[in-house]
Protein backbone atom coordinates (compact mmCIF):
# COMPACT_ATOMS: atom_id res chain seq x y z
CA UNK A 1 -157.95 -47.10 -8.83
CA UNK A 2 -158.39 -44.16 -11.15
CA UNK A 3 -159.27 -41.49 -8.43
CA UNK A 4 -156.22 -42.98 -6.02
CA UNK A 5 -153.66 -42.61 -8.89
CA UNK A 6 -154.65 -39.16 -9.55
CA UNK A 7 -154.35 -38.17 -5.73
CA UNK A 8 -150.84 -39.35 -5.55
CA UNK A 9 -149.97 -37.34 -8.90
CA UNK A 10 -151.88 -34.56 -7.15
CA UNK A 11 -149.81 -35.21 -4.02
CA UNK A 12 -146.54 -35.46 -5.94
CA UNK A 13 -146.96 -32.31 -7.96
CA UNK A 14 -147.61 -30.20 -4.89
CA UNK A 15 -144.40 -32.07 -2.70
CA UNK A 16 -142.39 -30.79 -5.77
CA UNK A 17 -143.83 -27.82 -6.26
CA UNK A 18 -143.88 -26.78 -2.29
CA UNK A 19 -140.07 -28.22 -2.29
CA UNK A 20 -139.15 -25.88 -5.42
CA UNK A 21 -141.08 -22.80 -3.46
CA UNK A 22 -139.09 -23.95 -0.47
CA UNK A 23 -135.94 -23.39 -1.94
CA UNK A 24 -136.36 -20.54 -4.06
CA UNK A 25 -137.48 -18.71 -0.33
CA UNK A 26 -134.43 -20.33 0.92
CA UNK A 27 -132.20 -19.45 -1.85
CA UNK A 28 -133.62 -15.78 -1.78
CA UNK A 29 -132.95 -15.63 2.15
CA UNK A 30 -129.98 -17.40 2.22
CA UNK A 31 -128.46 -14.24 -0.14
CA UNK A 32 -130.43 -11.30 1.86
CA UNK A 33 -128.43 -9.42 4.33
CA UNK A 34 -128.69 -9.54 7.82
CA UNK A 35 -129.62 -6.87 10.04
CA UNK A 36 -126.59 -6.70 11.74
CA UNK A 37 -125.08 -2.84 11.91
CA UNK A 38 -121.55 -3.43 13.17
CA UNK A 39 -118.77 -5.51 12.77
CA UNK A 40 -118.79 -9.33 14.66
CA UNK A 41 -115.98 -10.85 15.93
CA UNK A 42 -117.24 -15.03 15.27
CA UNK A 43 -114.92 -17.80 16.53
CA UNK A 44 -115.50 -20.96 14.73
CA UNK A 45 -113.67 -23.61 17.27
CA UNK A 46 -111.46 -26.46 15.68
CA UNK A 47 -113.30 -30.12 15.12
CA UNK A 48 -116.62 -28.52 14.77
CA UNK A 49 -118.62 -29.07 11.76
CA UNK A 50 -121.84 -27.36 9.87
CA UNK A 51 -124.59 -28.29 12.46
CA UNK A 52 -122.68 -26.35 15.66
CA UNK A 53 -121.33 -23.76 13.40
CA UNK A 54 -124.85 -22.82 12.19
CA UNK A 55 -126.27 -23.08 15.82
CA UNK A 56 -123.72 -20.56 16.73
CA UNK A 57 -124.30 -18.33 14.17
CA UNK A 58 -127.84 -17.91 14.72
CA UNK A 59 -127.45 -17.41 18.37
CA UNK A 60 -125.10 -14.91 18.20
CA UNK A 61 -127.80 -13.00 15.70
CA UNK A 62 -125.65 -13.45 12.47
CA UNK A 63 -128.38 -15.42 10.85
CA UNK A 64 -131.80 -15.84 11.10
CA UNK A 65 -132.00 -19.57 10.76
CA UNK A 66 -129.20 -22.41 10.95
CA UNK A 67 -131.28 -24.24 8.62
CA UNK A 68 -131.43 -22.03 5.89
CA UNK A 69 -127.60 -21.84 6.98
CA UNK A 70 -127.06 -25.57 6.46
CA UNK A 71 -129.02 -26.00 3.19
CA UNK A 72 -127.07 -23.02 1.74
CA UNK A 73 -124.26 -24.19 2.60
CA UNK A 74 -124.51 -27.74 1.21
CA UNK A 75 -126.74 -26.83 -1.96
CA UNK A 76 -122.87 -25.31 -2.69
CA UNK A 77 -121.26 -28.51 -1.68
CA UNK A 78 -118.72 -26.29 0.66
CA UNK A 79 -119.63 -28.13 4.33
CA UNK A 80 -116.69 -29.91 4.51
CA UNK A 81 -114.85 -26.82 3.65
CA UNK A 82 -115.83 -24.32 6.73
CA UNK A 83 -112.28 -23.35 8.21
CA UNK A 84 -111.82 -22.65 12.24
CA UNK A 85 -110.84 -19.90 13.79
CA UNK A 86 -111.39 -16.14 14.37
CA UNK A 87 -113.25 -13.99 12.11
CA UNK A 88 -114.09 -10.31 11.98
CA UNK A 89 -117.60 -10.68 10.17
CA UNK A 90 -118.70 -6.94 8.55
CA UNK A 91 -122.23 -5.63 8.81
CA UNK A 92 -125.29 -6.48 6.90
CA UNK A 93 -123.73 -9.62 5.44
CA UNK A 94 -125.33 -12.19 4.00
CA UNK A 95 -125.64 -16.05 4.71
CA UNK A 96 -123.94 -16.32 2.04
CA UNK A 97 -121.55 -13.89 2.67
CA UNK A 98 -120.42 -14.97 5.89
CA UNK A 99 -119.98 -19.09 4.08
CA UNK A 100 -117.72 -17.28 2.18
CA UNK A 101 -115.86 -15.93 4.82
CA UNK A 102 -115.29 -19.15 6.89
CA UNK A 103 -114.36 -21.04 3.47
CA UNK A 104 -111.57 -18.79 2.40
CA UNK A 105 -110.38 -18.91 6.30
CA UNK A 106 -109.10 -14.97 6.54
CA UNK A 107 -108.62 -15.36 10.24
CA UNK A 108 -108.15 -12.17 11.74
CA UNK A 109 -104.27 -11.10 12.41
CA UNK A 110 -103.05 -10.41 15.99
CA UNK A 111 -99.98 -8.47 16.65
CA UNK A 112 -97.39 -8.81 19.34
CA UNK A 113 -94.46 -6.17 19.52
CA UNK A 114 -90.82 -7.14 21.44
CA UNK A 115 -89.24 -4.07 22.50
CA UNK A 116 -85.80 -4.36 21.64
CA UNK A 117 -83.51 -4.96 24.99
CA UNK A 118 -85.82 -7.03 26.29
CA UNK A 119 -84.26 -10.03 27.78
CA UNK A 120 -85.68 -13.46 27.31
CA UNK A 121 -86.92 -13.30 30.90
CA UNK A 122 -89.33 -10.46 29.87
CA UNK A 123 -90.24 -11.67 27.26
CA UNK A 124 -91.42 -14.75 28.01
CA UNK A 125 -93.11 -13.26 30.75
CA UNK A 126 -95.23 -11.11 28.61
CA UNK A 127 -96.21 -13.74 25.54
CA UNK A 128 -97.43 -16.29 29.24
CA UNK A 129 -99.62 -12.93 29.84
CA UNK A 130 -101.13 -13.03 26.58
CA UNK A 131 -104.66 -14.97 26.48
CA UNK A 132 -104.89 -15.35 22.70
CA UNK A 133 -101.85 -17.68 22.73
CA UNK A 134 -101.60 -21.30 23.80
CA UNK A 135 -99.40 -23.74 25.64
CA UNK A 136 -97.15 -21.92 28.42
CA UNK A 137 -93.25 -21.45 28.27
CA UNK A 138 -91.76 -23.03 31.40
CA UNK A 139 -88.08 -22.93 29.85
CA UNK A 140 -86.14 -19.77 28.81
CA UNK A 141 -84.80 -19.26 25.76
CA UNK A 142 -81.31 -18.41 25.51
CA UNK A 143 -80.24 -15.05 25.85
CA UNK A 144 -79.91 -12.88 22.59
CA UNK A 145 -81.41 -15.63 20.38
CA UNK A 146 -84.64 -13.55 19.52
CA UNK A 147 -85.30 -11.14 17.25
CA UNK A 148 -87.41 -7.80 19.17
CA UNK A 149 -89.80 -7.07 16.06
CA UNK A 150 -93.52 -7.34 15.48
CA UNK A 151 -94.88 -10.73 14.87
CA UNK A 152 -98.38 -11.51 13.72
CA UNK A 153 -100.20 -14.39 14.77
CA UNK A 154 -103.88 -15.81 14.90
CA UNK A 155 -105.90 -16.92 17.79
CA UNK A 156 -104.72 -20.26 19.55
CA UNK A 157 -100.71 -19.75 18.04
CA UNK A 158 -98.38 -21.84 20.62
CA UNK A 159 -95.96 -19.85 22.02
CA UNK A 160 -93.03 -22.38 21.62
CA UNK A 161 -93.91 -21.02 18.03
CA UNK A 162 -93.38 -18.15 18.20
CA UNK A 163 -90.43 -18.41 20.11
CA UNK A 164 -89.17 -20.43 17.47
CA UNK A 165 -90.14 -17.65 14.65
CA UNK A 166 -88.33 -14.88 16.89
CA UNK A 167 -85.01 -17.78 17.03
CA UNK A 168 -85.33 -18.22 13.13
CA UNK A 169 -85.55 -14.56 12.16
CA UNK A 170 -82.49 -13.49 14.82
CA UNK A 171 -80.23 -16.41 13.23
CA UNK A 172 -81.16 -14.90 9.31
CA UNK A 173 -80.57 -11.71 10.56
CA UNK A 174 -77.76 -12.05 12.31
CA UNK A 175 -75.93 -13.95 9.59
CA UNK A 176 -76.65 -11.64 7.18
CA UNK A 177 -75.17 -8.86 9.18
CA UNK A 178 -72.16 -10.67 10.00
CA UNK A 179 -71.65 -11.32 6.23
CA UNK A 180 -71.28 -7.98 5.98
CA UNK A 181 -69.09 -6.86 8.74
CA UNK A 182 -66.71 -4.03 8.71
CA UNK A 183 -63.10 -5.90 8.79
CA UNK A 184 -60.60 -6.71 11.21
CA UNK A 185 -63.40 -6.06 14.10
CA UNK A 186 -62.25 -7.07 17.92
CA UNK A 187 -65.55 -9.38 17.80
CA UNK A 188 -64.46 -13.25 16.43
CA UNK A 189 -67.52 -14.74 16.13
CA UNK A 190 -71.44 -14.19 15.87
CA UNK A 191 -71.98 -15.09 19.38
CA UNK A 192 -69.86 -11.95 20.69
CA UNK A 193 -71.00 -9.66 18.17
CA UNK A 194 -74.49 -10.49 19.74
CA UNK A 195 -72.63 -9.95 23.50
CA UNK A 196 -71.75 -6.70 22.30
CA UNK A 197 -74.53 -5.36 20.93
CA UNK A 198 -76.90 -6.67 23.53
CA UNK A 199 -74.60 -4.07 25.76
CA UNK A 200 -74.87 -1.15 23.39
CA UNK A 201 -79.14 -2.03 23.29
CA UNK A 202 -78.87 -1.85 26.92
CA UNK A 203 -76.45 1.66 26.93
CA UNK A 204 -78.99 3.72 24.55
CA UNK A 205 -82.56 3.67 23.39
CA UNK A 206 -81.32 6.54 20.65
CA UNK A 207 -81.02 4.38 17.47
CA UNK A 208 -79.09 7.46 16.06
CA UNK A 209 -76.34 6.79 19.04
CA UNK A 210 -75.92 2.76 18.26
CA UNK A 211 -73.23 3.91 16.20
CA UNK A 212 -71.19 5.71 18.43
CA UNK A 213 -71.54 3.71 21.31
CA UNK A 214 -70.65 0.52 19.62
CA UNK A 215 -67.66 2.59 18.21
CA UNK A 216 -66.94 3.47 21.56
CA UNK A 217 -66.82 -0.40 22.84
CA UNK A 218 -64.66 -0.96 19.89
CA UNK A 219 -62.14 1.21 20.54
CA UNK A 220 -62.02 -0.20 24.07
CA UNK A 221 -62.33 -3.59 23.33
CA UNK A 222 -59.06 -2.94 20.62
CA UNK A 223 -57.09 -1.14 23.45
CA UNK A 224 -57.62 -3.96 26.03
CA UNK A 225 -59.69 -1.66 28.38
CA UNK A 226 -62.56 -2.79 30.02
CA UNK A 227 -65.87 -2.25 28.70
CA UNK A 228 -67.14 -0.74 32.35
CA UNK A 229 -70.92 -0.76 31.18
CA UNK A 230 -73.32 -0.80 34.72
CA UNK A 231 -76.15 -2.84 32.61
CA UNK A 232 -73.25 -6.28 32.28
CA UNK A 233 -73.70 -6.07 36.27
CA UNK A 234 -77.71 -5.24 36.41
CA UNK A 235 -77.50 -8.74 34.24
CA UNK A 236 -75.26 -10.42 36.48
CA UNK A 237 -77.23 -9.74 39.61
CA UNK A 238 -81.01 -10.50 38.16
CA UNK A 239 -80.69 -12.02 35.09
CA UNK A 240 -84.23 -10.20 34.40
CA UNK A 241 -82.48 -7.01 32.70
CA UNK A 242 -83.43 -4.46 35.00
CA UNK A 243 -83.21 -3.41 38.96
CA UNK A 244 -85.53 -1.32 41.09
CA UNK A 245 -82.78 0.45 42.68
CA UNK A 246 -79.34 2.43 41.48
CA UNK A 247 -75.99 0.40 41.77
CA UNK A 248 -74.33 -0.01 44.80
CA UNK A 249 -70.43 0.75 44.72
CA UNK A 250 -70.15 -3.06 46.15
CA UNK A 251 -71.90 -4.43 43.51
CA UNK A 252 -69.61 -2.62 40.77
CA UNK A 253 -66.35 -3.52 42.60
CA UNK A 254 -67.46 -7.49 43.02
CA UNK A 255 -65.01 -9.68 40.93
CA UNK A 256 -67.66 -12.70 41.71
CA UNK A 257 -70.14 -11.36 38.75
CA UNK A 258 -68.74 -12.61 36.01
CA UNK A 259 -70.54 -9.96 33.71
CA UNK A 260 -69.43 -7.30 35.77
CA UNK A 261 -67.15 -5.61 33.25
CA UNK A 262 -65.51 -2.90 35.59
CA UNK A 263 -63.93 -6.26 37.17
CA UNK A 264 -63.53 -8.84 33.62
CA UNK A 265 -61.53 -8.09 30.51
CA UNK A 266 -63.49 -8.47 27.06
CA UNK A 267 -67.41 -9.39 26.87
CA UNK A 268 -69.10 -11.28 29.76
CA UNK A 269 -70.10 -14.91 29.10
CA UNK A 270 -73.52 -14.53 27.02
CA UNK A 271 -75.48 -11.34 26.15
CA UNK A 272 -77.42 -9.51 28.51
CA UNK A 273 -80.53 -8.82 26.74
CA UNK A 274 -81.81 -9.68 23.54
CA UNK A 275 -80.82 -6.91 20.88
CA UNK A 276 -82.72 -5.51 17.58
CA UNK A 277 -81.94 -5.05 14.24
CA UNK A 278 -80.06 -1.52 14.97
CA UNK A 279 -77.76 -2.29 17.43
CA UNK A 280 -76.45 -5.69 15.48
CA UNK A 281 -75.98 -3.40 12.65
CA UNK A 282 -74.04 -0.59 14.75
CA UNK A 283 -71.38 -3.43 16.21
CA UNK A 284 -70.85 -5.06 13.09
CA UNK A 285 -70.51 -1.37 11.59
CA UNK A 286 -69.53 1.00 14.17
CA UNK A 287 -69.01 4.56 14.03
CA UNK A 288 -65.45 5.29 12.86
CA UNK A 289 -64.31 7.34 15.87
CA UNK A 290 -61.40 7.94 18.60
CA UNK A 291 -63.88 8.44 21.44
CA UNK A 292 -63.38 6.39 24.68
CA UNK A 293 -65.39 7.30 26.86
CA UNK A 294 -69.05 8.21 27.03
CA UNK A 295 -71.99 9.30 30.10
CA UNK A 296 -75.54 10.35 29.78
CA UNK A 297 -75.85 14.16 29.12
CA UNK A 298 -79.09 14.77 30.86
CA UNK A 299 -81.90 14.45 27.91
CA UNK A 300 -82.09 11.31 27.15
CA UNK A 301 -78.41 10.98 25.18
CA UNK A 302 -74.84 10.92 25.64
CA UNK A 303 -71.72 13.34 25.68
CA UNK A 304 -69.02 11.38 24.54
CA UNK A 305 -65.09 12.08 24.99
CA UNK A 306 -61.67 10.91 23.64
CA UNK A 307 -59.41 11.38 26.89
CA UNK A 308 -60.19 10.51 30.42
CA UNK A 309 -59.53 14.28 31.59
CA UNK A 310 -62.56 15.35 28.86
CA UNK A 311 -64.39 12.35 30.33
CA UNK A 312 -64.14 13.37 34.52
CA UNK A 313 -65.82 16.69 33.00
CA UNK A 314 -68.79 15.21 31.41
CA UNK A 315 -69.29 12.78 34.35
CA UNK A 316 -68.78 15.96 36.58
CA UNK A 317 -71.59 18.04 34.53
CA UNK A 318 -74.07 14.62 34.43
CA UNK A 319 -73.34 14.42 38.73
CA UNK A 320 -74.66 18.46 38.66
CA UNK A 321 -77.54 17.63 36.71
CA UNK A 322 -78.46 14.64 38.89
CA UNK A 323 -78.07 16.77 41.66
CA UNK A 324 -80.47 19.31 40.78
CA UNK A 325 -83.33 16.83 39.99
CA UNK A 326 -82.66 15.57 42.96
């Protein structure tokens, strides 16, 4: 009985002392850095847990073992704690190092830019085209109720989201501006100070020129005279802000198109685009000027002019330019 109780000691003593070698090799590995010389994009998918994480780490050659992974990872009690998504893992990181990373969840940060004057058409058009996002937008928003700005997202944001972030900033923006109007402006509510300056997005891509222009559909606006901007009838006829072709003199003398403001008095019915920050601020604080009249000048700006007679010159000079491109 002697010699049997002193082979299970004997057995005991080496279990423990092959267990504490064990982890002291797996402690020391689980710190060492990998061999890894670049950075890794990992995606850790939602609903999975420690086993399929650490499988998927060691196949894509982050670690050497996924059970060196796993033991790590729960000798610091943090397997409940692995967070999905995408992750931009450095070089020559550790086991260790990269549990860290997936605990404190710094997904990496898409961007996606709106151009200003794009309409809701094209925009929803481009966030269905992009593969990081989720859930498809079958319904377009209203016109003018986003905001064109950069928005950040991470991989798997809905797009309804975002939509909705775009709608939120607009309406904060848009308030704000409109708190701080210039008085006794021809626009009476927020909705046609977004009209407006939807139209001046649409007239200029020269943030310098907002100004003017919007002081320009001011003055008009005060006087009664039609607006008479060709991009209210682009809108009318595609609803997609833009045409592959030039105006036809049919389509600018057609009463039918009710945004067709060489035929309508005022604003057409909604905006024709969705306008940024500048524009907003240029209706809601226009230029102070006695300008009526405005046409491109041939690089990319305007010439603008107080009488009609001033006017039939500039539009004269832009028809000689045109010409000679032709």
């Amino acid at each position: 009985m002697g010699g049997i109780r002193k082979y299970i000691l004997l057995l005991l003593a080496g279990s423990v002392i092959f267990m504490a070698l064990f982890a002291y090799l797996a402690y020391r590995a689980f710190h060492l850095p990998n061999e890894v010389d670049r950075e890794t994009v990992f995606l850790v998918p939602g609903g999975q847990g420690l086993i399929r994480t650490a499988r998927l780490l060691e196949e894509g050659g982050l670690i050497t073992n996924r059970d060196i992974f796993k033991f790590g990872v729960m000798m610091k009690g943090q397997e409940r704690n692995l967070k999905a998504g995408e992750y931009l893992i450095p070089a020559t990181q550790s086991m260790n190092d990269i549990m860290e990373i997936l605990v404190k969840g710094d997904v990496i940060q898409h961007s996606v830019t709106i151009p200003e004057g794009w309409t809701s058409y094209q925009i929803v058009e481009y966030l269905n085209e992009l593969f990081r996002l989720s859930g498809d937008i079958e319904t377009l928003p209203a016109e003018g109720s986003l905001l064109p700005e950069t928005y950040n997202y991470t991989l798997g944001t809905s797009r309804h989201d975002l939509i909705r972030r775009m709608q939120a900033d607009h309406d904060t923006l848009v308030m704000r501006l409109w708190n701080n109007r210039q008085p006794d402006l021809p626009v009476h509510s927020v909705e046609e100070a977004v009209i407006l300056a939807s139209i001046v997005e649409k007239e200029t891509g020269l943030a310098e020129e907002r100004p003017h222009v919007a002081g320009v559909f001011v003055n008009r606006l005060r006087r009664g005279m039609r607006l008479q901007s060709d991009p209210t009838i682009i809108y009318g006829i595609t609803h997609k802000g833009f045409l592959d072709r030039g105006l036809r003199r049919s389509e600018i003398n057609d009463p039918e198109n009710p945004y067709n403001t060489y035929q309508i008095d005022g604003l057409p019915p909604t905006p024709i685009a969705n306008p940024g920050k500048a524009s907003l601020e240029a209706v809601l604080n226009p230029m102070q000027t006695d300008d009526l009249y405005f046409v491109a000048d041939g690089t990319g700006g305007h010439v603008f002019a107080k009488t009609l007679a001033e006017h039939q010159r500039n539009v004269a000079n832009w028809r000689r330019i045109e010409a000679s491109r032709k």
